[in-house]
C-alpha atoms as a PDB file:
ATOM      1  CA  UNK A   1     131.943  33.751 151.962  1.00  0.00           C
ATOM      2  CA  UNK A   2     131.497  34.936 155.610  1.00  0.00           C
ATOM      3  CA  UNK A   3     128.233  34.070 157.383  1.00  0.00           C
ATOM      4  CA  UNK A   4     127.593  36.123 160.540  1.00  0.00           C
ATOM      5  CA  UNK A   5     125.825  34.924 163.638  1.00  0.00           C
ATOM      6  CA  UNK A   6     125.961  35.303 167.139  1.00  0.00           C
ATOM      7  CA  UNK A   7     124.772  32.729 169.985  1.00  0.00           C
ATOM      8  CA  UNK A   8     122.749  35.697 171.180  1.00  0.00           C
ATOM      9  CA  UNK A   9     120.795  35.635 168.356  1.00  0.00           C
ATOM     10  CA  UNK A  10     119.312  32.161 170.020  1.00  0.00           C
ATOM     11  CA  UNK A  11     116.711  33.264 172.812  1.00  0.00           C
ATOM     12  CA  UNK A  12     113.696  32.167 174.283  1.00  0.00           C
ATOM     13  CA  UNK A  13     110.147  33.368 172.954  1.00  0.00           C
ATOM     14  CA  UNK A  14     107.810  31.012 174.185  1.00  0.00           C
ATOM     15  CA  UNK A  15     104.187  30.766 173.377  1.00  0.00           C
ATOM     16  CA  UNK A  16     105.119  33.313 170.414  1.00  0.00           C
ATOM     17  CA  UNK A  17     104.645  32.785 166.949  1.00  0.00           C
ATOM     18  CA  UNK A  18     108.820  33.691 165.945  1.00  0.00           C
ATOM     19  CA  UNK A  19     111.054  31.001 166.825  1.00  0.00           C
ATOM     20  CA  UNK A  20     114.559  32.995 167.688  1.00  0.00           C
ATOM     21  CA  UNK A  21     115.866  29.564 167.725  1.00  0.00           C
ATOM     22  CA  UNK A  22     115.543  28.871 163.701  1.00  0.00           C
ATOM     23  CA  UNK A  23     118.670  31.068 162.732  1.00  0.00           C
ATOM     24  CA  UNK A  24     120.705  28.471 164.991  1.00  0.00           C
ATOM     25  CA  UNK A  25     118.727  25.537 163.433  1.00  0.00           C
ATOM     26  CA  UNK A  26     119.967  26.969 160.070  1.00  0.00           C
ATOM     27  CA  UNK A  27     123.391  27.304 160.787  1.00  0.00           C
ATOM     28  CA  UNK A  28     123.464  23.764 162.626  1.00  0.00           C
ATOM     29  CA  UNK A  29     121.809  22.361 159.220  1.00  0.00           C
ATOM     30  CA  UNK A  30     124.630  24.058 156.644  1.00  0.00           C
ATOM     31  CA  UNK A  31     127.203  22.532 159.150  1.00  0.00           C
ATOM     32  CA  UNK A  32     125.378  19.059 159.168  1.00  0.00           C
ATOM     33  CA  UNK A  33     125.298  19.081 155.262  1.00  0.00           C
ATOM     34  CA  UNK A  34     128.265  20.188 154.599  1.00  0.00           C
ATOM     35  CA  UNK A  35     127.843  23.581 152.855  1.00  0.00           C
ATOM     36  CA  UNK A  36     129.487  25.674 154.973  1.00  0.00           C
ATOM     37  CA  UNK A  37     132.453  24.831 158.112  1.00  0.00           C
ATOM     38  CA  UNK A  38     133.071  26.285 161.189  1.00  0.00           C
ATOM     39  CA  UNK A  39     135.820  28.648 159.904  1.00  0.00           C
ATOM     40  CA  UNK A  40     133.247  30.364 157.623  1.00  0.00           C
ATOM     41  CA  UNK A  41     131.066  31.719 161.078  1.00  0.00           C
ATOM     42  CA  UNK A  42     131.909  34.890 162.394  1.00  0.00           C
ATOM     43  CA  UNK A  43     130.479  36.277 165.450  1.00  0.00           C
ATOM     44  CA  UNK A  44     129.825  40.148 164.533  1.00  0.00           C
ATOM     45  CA  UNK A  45     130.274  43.383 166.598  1.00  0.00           C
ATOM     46  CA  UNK A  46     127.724  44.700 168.487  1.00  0.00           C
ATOM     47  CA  UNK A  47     126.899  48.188 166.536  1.00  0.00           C
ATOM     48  CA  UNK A  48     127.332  51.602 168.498  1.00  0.00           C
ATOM     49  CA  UNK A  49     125.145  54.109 169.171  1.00  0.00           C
ATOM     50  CA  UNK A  50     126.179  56.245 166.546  1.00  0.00           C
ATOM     51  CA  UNK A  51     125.884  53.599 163.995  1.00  0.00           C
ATOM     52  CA  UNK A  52     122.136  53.083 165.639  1.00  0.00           C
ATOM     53  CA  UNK A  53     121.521  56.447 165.436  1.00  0.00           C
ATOM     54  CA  UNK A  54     121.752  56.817 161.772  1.00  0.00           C
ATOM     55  CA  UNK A  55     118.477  55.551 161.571  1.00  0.00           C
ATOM     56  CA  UNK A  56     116.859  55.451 165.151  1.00  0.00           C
ATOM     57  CA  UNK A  57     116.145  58.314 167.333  1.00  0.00           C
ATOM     58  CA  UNK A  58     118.334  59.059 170.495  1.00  0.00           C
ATOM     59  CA  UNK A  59     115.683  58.034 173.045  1.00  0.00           C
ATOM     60  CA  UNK A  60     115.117  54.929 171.244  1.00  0.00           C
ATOM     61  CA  UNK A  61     118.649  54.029 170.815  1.00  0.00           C
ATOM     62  CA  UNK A  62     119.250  54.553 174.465  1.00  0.00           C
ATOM     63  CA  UNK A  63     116.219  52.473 175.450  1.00  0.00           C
ATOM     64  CA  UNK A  64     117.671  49.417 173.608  1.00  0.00           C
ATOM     65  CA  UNK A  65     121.360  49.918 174.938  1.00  0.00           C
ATOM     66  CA  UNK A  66     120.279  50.327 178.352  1.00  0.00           C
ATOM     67  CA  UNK A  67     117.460  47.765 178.175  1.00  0.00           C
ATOM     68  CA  UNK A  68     114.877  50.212 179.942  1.00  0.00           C
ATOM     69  CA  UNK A  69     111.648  48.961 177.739  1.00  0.00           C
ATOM     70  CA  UNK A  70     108.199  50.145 178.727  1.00  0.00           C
ATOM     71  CA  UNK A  71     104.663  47.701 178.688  1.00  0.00           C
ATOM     72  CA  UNK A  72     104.078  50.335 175.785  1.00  0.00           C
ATOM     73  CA  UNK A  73     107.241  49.309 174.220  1.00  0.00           C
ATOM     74  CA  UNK A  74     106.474  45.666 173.908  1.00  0.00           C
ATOM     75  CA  UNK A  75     102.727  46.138 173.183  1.00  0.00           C
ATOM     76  CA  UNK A  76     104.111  47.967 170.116  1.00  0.00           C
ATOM     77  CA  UNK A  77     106.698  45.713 169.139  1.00  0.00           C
ATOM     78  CA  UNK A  78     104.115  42.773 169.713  1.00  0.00           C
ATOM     79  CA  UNK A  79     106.638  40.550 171.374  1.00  0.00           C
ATOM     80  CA  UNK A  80     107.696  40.861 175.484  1.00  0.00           C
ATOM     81  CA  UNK A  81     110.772  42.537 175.667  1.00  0.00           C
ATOM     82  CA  UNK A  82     113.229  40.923 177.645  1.00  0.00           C
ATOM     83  CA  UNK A  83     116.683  41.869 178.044  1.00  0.00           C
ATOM     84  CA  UNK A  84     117.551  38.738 176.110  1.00  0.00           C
ATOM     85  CA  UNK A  85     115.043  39.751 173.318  1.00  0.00           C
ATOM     86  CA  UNK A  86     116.744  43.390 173.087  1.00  0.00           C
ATOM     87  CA  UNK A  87     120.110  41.974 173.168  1.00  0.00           C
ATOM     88  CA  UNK A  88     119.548  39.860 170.325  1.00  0.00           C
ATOM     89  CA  UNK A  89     117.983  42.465 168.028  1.00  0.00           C
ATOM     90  CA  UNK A  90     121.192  44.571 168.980  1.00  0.00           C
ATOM     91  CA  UNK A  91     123.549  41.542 167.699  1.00  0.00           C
ATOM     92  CA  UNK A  92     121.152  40.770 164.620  1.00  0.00           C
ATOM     93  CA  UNK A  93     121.718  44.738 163.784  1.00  0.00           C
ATOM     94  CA  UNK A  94     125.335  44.347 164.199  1.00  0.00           C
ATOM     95  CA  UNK A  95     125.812  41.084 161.990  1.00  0.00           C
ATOM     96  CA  UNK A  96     123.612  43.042 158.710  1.00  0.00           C
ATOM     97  CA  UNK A  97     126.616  45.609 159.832  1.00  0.00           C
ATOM     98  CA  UNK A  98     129.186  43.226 159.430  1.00  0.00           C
ATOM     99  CA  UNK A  99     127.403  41.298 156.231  1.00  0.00           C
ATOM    100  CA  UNK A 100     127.780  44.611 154.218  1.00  0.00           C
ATOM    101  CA  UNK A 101     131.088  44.821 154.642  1.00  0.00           C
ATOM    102  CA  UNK A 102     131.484  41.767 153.539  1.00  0.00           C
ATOM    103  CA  UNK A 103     129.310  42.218 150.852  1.00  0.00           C
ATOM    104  CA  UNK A 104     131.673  45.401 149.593  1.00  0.00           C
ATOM    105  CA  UNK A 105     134.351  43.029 149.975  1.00  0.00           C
ATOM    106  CA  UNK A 106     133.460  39.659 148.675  1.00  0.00           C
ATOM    107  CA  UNK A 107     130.749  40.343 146.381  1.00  0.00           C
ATOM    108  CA  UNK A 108     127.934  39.126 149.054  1.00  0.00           C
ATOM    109  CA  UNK A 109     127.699  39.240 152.529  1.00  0.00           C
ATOM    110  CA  UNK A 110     125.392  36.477 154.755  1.00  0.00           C
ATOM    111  CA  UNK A 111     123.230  37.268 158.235  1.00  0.00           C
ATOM    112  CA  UNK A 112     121.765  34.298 159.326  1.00  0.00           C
ATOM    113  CA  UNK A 113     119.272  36.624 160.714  1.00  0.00           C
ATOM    114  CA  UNK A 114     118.448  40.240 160.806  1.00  0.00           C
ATOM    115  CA  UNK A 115     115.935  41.700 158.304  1.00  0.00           C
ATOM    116  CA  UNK A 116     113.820  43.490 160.961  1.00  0.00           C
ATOM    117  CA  UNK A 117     112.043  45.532 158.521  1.00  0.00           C
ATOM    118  CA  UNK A 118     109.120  46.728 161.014  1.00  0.00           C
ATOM    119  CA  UNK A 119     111.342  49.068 163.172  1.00  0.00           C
ATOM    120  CA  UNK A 120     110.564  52.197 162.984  1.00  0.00           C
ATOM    121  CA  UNK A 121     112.679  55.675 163.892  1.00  0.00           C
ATOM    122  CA  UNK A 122     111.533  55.770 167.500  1.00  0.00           C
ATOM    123  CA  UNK A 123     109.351  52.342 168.463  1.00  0.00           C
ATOM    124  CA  UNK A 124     109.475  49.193 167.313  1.00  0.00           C
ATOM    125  CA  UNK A 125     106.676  47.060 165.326  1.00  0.00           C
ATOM    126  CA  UNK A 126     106.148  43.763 164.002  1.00  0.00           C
ATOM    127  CA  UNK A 127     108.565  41.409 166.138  1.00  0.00           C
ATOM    128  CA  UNK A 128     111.206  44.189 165.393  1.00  0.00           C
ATOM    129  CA  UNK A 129     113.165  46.123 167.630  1.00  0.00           C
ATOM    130  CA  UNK A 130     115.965  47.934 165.677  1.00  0.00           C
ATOM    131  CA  UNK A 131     115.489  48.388 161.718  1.00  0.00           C
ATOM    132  CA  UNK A 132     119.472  46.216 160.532  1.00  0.00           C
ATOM    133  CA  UNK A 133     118.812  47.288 157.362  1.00  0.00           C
ATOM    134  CA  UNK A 134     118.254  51.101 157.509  1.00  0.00           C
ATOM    135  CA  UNK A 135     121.242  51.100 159.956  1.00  0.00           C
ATOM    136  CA  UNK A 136     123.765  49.073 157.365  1.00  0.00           C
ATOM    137  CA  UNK A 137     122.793  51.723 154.618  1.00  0.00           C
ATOM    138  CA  UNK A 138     122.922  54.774 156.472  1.00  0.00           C
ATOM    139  CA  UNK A 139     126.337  53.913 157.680  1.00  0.00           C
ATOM    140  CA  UNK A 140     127.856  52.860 154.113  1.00  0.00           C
ATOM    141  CA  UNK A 141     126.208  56.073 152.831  1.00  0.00           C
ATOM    142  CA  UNK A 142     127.474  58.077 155.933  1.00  0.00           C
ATOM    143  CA  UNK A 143     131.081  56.265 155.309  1.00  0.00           C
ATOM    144  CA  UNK A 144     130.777  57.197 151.242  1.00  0.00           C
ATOM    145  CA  UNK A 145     131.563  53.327 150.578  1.00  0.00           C
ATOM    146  CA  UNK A 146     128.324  53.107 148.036  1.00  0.00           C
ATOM    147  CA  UNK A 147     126.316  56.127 146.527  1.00  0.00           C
ATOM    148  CA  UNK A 148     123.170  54.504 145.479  1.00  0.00           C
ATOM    149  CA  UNK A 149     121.433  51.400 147.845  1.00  0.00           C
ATOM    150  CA  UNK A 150     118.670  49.602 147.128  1.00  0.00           C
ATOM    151  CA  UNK A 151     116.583  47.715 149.599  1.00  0.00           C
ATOM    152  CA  UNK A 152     115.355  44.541 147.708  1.00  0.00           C
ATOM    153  CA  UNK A 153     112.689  43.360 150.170  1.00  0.00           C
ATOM    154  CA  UNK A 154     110.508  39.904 149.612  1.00  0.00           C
ATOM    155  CA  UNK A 155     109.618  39.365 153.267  1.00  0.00           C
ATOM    156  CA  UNK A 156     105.507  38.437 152.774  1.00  0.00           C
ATOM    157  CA  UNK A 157     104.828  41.876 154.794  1.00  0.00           C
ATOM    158  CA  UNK A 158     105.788  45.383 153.467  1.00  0.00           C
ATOM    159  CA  UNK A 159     108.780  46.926 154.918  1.00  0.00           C
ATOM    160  CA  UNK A 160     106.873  49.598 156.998  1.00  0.00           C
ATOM    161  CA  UNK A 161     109.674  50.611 158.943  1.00  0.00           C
ATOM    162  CA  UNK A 162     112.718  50.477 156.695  1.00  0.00           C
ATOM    163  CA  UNK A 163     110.297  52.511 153.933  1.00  0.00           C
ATOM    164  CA  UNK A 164     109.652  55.137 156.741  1.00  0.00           C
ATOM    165  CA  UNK A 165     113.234  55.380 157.984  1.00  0.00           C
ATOM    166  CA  UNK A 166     114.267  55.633 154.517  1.00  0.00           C
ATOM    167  CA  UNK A 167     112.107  57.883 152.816  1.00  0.00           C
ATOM    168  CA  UNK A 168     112.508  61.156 151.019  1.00  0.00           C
ATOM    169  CA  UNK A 169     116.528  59.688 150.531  1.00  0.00           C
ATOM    170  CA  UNK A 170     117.109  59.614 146.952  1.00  0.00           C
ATOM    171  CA  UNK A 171     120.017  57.823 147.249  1.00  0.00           C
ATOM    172  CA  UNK A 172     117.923  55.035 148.183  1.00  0.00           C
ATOM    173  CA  UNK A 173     115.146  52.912 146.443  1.00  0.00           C
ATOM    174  CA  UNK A 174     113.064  50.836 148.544  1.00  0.00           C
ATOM    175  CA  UNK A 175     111.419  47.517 147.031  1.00  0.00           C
ATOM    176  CA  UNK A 176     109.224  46.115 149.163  1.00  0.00           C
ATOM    177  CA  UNK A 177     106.955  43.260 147.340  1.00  0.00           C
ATOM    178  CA  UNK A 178     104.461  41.466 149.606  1.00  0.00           C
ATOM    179  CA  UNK A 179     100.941  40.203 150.435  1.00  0.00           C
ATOM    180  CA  UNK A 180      98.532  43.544 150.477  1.00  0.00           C
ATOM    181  CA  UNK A 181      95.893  42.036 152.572  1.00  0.00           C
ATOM    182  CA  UNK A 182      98.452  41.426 155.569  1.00  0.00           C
ATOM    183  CA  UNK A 183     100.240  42.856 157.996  1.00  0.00           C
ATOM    184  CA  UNK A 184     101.143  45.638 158.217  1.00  0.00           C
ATOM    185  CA  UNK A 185      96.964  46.775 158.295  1.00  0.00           C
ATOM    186  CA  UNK A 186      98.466  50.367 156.913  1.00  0.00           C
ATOM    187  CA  UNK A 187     101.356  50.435 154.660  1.00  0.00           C
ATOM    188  CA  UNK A 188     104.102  52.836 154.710  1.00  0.00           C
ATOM    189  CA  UNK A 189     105.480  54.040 151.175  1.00  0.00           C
ATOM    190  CA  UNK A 190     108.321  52.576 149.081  1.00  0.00           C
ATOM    191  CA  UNK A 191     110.260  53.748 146.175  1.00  0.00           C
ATOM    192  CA  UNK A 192     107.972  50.506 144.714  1.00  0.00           C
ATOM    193  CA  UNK A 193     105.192  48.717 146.761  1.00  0.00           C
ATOM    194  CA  UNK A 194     103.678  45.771 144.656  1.00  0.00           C
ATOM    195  CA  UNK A 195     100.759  44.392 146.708  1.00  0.00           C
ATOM    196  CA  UNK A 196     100.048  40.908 146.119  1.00  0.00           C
ATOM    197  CA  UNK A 197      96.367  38.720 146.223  1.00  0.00           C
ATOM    198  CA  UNK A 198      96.457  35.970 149.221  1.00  0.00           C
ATOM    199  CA  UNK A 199      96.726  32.719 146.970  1.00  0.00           C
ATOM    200  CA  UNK A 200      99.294  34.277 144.390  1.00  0.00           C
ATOM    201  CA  UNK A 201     101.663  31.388 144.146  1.00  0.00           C
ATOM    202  CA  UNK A 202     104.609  30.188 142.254  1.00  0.00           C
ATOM    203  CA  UNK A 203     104.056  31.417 138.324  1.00  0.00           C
ATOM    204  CA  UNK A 204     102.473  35.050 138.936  1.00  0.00           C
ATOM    205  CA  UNK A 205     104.977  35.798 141.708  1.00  0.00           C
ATOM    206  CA  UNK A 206     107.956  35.273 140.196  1.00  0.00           C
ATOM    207  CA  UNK A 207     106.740  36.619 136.983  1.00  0.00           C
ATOM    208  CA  UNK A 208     105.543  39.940 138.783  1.00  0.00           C
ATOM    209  CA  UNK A 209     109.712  40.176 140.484  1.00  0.00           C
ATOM    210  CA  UNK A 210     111.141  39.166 137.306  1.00  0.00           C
ATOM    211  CA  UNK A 211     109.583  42.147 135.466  1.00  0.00           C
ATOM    212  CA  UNK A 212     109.302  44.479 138.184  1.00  0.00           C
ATOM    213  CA  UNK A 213     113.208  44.422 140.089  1.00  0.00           C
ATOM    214  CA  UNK A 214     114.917  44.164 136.534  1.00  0.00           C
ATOM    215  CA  UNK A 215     113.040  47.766 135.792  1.00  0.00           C
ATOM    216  CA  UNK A 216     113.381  49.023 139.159  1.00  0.00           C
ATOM    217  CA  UNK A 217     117.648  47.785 138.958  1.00  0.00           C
ATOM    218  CA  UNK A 218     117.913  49.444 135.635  1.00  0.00           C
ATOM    219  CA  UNK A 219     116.292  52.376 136.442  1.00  0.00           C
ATOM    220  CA  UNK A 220     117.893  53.065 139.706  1.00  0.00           C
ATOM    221  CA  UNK A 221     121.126  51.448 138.792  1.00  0.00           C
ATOM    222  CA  UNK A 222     122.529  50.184 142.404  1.00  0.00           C
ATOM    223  CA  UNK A 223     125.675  50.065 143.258  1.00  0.00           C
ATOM    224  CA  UNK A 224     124.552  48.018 146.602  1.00  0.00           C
ATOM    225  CA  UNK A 225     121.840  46.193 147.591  1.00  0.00           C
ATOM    226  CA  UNK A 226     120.133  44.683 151.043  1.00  0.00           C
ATOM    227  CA  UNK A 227     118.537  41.360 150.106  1.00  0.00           C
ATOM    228  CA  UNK A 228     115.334  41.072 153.246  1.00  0.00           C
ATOM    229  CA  UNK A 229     114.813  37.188 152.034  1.00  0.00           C
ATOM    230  CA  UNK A 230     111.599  36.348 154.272  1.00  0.00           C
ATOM    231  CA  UNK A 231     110.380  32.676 154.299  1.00  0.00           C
ATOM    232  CA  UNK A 232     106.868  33.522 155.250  1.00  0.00           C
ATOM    233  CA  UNK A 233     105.802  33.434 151.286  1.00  0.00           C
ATOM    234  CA  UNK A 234     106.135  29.783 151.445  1.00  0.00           C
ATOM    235  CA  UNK A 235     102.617  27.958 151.142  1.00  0.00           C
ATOM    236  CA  UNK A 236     102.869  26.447 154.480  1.00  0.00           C
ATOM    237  CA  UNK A 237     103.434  29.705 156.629  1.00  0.00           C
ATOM    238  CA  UNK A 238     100.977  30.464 159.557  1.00  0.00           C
ATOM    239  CA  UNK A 239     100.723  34.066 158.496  1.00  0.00           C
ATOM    240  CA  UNK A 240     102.280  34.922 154.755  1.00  0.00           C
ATOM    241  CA  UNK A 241      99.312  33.662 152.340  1.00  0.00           C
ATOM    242  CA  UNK A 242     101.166  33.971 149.389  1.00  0.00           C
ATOM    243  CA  UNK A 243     101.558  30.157 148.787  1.00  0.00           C
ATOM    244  CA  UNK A 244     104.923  29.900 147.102  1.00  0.00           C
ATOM    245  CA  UNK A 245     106.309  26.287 146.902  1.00  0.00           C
ATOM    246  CA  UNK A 246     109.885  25.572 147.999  1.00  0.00           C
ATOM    247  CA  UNK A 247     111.365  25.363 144.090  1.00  0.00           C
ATOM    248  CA  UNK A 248     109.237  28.862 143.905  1.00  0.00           C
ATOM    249  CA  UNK A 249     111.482  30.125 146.539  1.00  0.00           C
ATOM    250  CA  UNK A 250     114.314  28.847 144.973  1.00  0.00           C
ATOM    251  CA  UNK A 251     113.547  30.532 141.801  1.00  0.00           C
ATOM    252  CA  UNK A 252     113.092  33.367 143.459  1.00  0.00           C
ATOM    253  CA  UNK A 253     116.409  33.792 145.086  1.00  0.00           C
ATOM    254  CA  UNK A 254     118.333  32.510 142.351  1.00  0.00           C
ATOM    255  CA  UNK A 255     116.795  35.729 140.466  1.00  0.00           C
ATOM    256  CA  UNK A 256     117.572  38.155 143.377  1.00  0.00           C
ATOM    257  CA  UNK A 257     121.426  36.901 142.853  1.00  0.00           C
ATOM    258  CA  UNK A 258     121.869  36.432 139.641  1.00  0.00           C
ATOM    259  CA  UNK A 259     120.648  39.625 138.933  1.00  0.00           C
ATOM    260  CA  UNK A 260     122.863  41.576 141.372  1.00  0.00           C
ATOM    261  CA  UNK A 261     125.677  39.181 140.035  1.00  0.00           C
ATOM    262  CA  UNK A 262     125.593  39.698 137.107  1.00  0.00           C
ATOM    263  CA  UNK A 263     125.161  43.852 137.148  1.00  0.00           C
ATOM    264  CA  UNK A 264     128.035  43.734 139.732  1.00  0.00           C
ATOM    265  CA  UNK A 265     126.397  45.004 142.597  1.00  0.00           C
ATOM    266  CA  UNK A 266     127.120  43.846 146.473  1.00  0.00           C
ATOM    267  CA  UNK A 267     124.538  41.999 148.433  1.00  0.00           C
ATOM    268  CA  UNK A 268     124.130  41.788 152.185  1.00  0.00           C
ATOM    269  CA  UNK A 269     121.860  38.687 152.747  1.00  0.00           C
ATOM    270  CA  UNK A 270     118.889  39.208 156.089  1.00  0.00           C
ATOM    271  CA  UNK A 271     116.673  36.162 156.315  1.00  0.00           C
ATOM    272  CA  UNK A 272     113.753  37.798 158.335  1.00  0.00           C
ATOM    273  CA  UNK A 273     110.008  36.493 158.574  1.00  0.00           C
ATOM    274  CA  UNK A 274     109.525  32.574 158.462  1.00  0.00           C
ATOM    275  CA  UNK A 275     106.696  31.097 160.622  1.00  0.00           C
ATOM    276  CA  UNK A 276     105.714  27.817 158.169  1.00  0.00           C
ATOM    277  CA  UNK A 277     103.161  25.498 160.669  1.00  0.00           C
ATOM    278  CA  UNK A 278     106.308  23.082 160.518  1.00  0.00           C
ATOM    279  CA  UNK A 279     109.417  24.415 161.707  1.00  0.00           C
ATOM    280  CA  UNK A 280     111.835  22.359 160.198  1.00  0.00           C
ATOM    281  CA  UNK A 281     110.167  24.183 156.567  1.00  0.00           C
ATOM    282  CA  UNK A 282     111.351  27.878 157.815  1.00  0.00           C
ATOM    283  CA  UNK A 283     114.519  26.194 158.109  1.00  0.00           C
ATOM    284  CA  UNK A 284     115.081  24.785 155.385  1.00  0.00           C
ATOM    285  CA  UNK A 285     113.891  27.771 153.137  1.00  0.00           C
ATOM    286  CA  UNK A 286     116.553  29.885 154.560  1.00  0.00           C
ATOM    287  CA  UNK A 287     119.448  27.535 154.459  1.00  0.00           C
ATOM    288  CA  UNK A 288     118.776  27.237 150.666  1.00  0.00           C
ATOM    289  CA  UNK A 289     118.722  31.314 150.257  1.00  0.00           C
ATOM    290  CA  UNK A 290     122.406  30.934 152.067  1.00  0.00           C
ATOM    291  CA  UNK A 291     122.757  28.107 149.388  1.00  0.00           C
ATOM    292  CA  UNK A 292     121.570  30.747 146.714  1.00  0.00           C
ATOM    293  CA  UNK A 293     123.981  33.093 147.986  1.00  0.00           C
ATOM    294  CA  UNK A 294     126.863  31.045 147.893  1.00  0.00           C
ATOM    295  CA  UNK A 295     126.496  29.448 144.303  1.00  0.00           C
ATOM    296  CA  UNK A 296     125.838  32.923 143.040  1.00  0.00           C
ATOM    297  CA  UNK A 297     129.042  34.416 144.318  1.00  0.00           C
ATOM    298  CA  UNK A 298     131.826  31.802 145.458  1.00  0.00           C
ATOM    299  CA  UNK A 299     133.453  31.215 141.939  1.00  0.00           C
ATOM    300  CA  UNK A 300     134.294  34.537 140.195  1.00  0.00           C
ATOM    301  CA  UNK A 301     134.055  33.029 136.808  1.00  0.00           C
ATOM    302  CA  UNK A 302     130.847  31.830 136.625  1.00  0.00           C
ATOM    303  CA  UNK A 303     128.449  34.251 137.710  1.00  0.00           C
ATOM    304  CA  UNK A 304     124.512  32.580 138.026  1.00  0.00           C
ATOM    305  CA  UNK A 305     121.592  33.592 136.223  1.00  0.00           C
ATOM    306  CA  UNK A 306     118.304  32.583 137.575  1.00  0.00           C
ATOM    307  CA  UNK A 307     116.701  29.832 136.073  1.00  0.00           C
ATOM    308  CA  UNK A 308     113.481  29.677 133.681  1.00  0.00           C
ATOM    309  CA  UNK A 309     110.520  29.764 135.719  1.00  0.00           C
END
């Protein structure tokens, strides 16, 4: 299975509450444990313009390629814009690029990183510059390589951007299930939004996404999906609330890939949010969704259902 990530993805935020530097910790953890080898890292592409454009407006796109950022520009985004901060969301939106081809290839695709699901058309929001996701299915629409994508989003906040960029498509369903008394302070709408109370833990979650994606997958009926596999639902995030446990988080990605196993859809894999008070936690929460990913979809015979919660 490829895994996509670029050094550039690796830059210095300090004094800010996202750690650029976890996607490297993650990688550097699979490699110490074994689970993946340096032959199964790929540095992607960076996208072009006209792949950025598919979801981002021309003055926006040019502001990121050129690196000419305003104050306004980074008070929005809510992180200084450097020109190492814009060209690592460029990368991060080229390796969610290369992870769905992969995906349409192998089954599943991995970016250790990506999942910028604040971007908007023409600004950026949230820690986000450029919106990976909408940008990977625009193009495979654009391309004809899938008819019907879904965006399968479990990030603790609500997709704003990808559900703005997206809407009104009808060859896309947006599920965006997160905390409703967080950020963002005014939602965009999804196909499905399913707000959750701060405190919702381990049993109701995963009983809510159990019921909830397998009606939304048969009713939609996929033939590709965009897994946004946040951290920040984990009980000891600084700023998700929903207090999921570790083996919650398991659960829950073991359902995300069984399910699109088992119905034979692609998956492109974007770890997003993860801000848990210790570091090492974020870390380890998304090298076991690239653990997920890997036992769900390396042996052809066996495909994984998710476990009993």
């Amino acid at each position: 299975m490829k895994i996509f990530f670029s050094k550039y993805y690796t830059v210095k935020t300090p004094g800010h509450v996202f750690r650029a530097d976890k996607f490297r910790a993650v990688i550097d953890l699979l490699l110490r444990e074994g689970v993946i080898n340096k032959k199964d890292i790929t540095a992607p592409a960076a996208p072009s313009a006209a792949d950025l454009k598919l979801a981002h407006s021309q003055a926006w796109v040019r502001k990121n390629l050129e690196f000419r950022f305003t104050p306004k520009d980074s008070a929005l985004a809510e992180i200084k814009i450097t020109r190492a901060v814009a060209l690592a969301h460029l990368m991060n939106a080229g390796g969610t690029l290369a992870a769905a081809g992969a995906a349409l290839r192998d089954g599943a695709g991995v970016n250790c990183g990506g999942g910028s699901h604040h971007a908007f058309r023409g600004h950026g929001g949230g820690f986000c510059l450029l919106n990976d996701i909408a940008v990977a299915v625009k193009k495979l629409l654009k391309e004809k390589r899938v008819k019907r994508a879904m965006v399968i989003d479990l990030d603790a906040h609500q997709g704003n951007g990808t559900a703005s960029i997206l809407r009104g498509d009808r060859r896309v369903f947006t599920f965006s299930m997160h905390g409703s008394e967080i950020y963002p302070p005014e939602k965009e709408k999804s196909s499905l939004d399913i707000g959750l109370r701060p405190g919702t833990g381990d049993a109701a979650y995963l009983a809510a996404l159990r019921s909830e994606l397998h009606r939304a997958m048969d009713r939609f009926r996929p033939d590709f999906a965009v897994y946004v596999a946040g951290a920040d639902i984990y009980r000891g995030d600084a700023l998700g609330g929903l207090k999921l446990t570790m083996g919650g988080i398991k659960k829950r990605d073991a359902f995300v890939f069984g399910e699109c196993r088992l119905r034979g859809i692609p998956v492109a894999l974007t770890l997003s949010g993860g801000y848990a008070v210790k570091f090492s936690d974020t870390v380890r929460i998304h090298a076991n969704t690239v653990k997920a990913a890997m036992s769900s979809f390396r042996n052809p015979r066996r495909p994984s259902a998710a476990p009993a919660a």
